[in-house]
Protein backbone atom coordinates (compact mmCIF):
# COMPACT_ATOMS: atom_id res chain seq x y z
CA UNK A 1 295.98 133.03 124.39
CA UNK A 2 293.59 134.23 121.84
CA UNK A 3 293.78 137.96 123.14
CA UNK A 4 297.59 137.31 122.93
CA UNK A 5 297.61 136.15 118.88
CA UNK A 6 294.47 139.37 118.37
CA UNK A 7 296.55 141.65 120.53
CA UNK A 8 299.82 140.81 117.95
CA UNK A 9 298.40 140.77 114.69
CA UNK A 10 296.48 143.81 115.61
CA UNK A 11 299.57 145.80 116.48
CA UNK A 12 301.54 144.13 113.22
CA UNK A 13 298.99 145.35 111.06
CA UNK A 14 299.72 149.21 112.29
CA UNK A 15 303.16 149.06 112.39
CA UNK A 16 303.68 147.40 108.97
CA UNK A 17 302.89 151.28 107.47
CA UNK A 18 306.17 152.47 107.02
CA UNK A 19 306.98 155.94 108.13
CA UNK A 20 309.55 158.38 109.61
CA UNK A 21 310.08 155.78 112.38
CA UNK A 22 310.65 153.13 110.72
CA UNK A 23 312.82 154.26 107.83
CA UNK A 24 314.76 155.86 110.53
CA UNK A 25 315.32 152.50 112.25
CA UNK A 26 316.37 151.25 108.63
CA UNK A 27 318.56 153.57 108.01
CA UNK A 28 320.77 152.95 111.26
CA UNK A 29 320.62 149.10 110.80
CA UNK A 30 322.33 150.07 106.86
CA UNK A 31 324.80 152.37 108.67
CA UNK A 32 325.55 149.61 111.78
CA UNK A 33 324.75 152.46 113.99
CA UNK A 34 323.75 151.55 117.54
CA UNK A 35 321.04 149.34 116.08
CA UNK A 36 320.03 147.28 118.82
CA UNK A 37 319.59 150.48 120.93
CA UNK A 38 317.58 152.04 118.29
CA UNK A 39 315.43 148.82 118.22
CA UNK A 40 315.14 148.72 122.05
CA UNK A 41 314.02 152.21 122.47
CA UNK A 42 311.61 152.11 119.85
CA UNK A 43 310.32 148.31 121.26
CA UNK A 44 310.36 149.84 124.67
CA UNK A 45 308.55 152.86 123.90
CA UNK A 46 305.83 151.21 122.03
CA UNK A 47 305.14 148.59 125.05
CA UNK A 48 304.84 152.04 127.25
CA UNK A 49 302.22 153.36 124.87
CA UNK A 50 300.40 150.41 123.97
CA UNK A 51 299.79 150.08 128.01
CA UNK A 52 299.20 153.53 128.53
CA UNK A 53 296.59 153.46 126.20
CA UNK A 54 295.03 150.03 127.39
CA UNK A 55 294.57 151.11 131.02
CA UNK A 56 294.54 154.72 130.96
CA UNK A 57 292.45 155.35 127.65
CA UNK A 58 289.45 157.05 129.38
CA UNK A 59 291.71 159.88 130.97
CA UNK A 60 293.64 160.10 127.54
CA UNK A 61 289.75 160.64 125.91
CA UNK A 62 289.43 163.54 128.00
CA UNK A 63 292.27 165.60 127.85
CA UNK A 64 293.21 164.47 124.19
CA UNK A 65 291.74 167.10 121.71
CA UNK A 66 292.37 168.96 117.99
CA UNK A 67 294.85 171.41 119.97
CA UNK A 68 297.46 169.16 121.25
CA UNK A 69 297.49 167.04 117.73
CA UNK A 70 298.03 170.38 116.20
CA UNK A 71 301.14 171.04 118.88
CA UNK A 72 302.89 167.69 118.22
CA UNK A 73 302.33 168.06 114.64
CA UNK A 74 304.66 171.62 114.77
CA UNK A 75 306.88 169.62 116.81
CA UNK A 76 307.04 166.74 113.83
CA UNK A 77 307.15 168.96 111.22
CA UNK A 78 310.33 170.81 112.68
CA UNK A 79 312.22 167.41 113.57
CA UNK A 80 311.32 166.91 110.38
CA UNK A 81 313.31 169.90 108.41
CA UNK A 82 315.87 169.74 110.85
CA UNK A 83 316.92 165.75 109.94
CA UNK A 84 316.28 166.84 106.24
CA UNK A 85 318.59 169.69 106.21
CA UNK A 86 321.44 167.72 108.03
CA UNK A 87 320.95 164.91 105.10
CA UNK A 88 321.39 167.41 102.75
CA UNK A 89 323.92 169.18 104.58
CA UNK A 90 325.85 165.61 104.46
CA UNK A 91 325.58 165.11 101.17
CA UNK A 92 328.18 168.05 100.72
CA UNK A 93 330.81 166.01 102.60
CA UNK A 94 332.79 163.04 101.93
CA UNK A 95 330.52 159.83 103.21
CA UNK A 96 332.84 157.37 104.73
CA UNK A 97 331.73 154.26 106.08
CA UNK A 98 334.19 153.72 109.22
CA UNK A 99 333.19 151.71 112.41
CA UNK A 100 334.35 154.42 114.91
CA UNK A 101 332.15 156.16 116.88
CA UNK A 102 332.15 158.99 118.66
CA UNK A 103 330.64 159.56 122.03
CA UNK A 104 328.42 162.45 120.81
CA UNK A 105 326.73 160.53 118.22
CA UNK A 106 325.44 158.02 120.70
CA UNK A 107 323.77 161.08 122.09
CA UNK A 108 322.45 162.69 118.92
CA UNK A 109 320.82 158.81 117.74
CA UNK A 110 319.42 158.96 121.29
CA UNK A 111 317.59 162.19 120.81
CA UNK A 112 316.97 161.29 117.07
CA UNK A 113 314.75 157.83 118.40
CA UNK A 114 313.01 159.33 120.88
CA UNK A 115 312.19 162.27 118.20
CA UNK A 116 311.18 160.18 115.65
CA UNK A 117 309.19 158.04 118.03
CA UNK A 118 307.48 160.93 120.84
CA UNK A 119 306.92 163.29 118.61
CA UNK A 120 304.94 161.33 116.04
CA UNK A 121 301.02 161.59 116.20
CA UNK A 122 300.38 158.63 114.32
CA UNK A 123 302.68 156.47 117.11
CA UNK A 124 299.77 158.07 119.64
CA UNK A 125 297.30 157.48 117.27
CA UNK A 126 298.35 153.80 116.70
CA UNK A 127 299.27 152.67 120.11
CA UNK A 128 297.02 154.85 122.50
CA UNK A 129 294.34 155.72 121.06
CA UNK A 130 293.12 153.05 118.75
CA UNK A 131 294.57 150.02 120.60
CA UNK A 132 293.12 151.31 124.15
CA UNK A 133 289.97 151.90 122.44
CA UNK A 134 289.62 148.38 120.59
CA UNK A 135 290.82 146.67 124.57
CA UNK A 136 289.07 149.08 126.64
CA UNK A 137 285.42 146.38 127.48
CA UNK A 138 288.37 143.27 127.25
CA UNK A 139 288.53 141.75 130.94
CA UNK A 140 291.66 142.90 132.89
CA UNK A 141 293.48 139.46 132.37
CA UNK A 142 292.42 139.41 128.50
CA UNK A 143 293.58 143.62 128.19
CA UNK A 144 297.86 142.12 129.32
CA UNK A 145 297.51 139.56 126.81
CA UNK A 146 296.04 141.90 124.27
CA UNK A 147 298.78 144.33 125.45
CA UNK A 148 301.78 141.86 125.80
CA UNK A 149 300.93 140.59 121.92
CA UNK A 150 300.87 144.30 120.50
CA UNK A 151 303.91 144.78 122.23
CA UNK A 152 305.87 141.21 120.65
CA UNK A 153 304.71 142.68 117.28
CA UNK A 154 306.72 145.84 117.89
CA UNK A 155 309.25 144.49 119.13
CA UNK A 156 309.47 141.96 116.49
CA UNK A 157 308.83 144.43 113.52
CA UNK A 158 311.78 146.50 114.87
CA UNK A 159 314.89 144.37 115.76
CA UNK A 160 313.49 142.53 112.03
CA UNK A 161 313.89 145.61 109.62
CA UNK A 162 317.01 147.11 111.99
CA UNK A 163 319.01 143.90 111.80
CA UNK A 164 317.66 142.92 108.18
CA UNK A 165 319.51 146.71 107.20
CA UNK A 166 322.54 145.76 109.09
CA UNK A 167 323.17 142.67 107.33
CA UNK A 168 321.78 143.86 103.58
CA UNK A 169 324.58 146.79 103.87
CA UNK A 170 327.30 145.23 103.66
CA UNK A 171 326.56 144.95 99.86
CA UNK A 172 326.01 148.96 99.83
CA UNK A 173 329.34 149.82 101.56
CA UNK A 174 330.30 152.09 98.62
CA UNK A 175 329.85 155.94 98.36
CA UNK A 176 327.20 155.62 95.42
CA UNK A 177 324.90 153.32 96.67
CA UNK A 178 325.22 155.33 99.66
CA UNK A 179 324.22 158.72 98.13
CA UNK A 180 320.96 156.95 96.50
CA UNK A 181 319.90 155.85 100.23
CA UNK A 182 320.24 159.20 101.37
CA UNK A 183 318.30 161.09 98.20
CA UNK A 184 315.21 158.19 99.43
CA UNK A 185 315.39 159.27 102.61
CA UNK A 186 315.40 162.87 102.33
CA UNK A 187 312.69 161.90 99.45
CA UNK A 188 310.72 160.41 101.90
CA UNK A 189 311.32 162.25 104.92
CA UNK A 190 310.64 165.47 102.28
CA UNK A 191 306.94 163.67 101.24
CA UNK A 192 306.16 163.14 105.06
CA UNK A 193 307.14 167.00 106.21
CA UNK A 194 304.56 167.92 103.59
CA UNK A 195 301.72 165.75 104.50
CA UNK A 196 302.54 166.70 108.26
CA UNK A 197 302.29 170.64 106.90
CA UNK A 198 299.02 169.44 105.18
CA UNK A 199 297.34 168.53 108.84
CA UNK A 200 298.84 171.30 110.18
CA UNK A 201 297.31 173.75 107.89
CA UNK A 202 293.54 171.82 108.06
C-alpha cells in the first residue's frame, strides 16, 4: 500500500506542471466538448506509459537517445503551429457556443488528444523515463502498486481539471469571455512552440 500512496503522489507531482496537454484538456471541459473522452484517452494513455516505462525501461534506455527527442520535438513543434494558426484562424469567425456536434469534430478532438499527448517529450519524459527509472530495483508486486498509484493520479488530475472547465463555463458562455480564453491559449500554446524551438535548436 505504501508503493501505491509513493507511486500516486509521485505521478501528481509531474502532472501538476501544466502544459499543452493539460490546457488542451481545459479547454474542451470550457467548450463541453467530448470531455470525458478527452479525459479517458489522456488517463488511458498515461496508464500505458507509466507501465511501459516500469517494465520495459531497460530496452527504452537503449534505444532512447538525443536523435529521437530531437524527432518528436519537430513533430511537437508543428502540432504546435498548426493548433495555433486554427485559433487564430477562429478568431476571424463568429464564436458560437451551440451544443451540436458534428461527426467530424469527434474525429479532429480524437487526433488533437492523441497529438497533444504522443507527441509530447515531456509525457515520455514524465511517465517512461523517470517513473521506470525511480521503480526499476522495486519488487515486481511493489512496481503494479507503484504503477497502479501513478496511474489514479492521472486519471484523477484529468477528469478533475476537464470536468472543473465544464462546470466553471457556464459563467463564460458569452463571446468576450470567450475571445480572452482563446488569446491565453494561443498565448500559451505560442510560449510553449518557442521553448519547444529552443530544444530543437540546442
Amino acid at each position: 500500500m505504501s508503493f501505491l500512496i509513493l507511486g500516486f503522489f509521485t505521478g501528481l507531482s509531474f502532472i501538476l506542471a501544466i502544459g499543452a496537454q493539460n490546457i488542451f484538456v481545459i479547454e474542451q471541459g470550457l467548450k463541453k466538448q467530448y470531455v470525458f473522452l478527452v479525459c479517458l484517452i489522456c488517463s488511458i494513455s498515461d496508464l500505458i506509459l507509466i507501465f511501459l516505462g516500469i517494465f520495459l525501461f531497460q530496452y527504452f534506455g537503449n534505444f532512447f537517445n538525443a536523435s529521437i527527442e530531437l524527432v518528436l520535438n519537430i513533430f511537437l513543434f508543428i502540432f504546435l503551429i498548426h493548433f495555433i494558426y486554427s485559433k487564430i484562424f477562429i478568431k476571424k469567425n463568429k464564436i458560437t457556443f451551440s451544443k451540436k456536434k458534428k461527426k467530424i469534430l469527434l474525429q479532429n478532438i480524437i487526433i488533437k488528444t492523441f497529438g497533444f499527448t504522443y507527441l509530447n517529450p515531456h509525457v515520455y519524459s514524465d511517465t517512461v523515463f523517470f517513473l521506470g527509472n525511480f521503480s526499476k530495483n522495486f519488487l515486481l508486486i511493489d512496481k503494479y502498486y507503484f504503477g497502479i498509484g501513478a496511474s489514479l493520479a492521472s486519471l484523477l488530475f484529468f477528469f478533475l481539471i476537464g470536468y472543473l472547465s465544464k462546470y466553471f463555463s457556464k459563467y463564460l458562455k458569452n463571446v468576450k469571455a470567450w475571445k480572452i480564453i482563446n488569446l491565453i491559449v494561443i498565448s500559451f500554446m505560442s510560449f510553449l512552440a518557442l521553448l519547444v524551438l529552443a530544444e530543437i535548436l540546442k
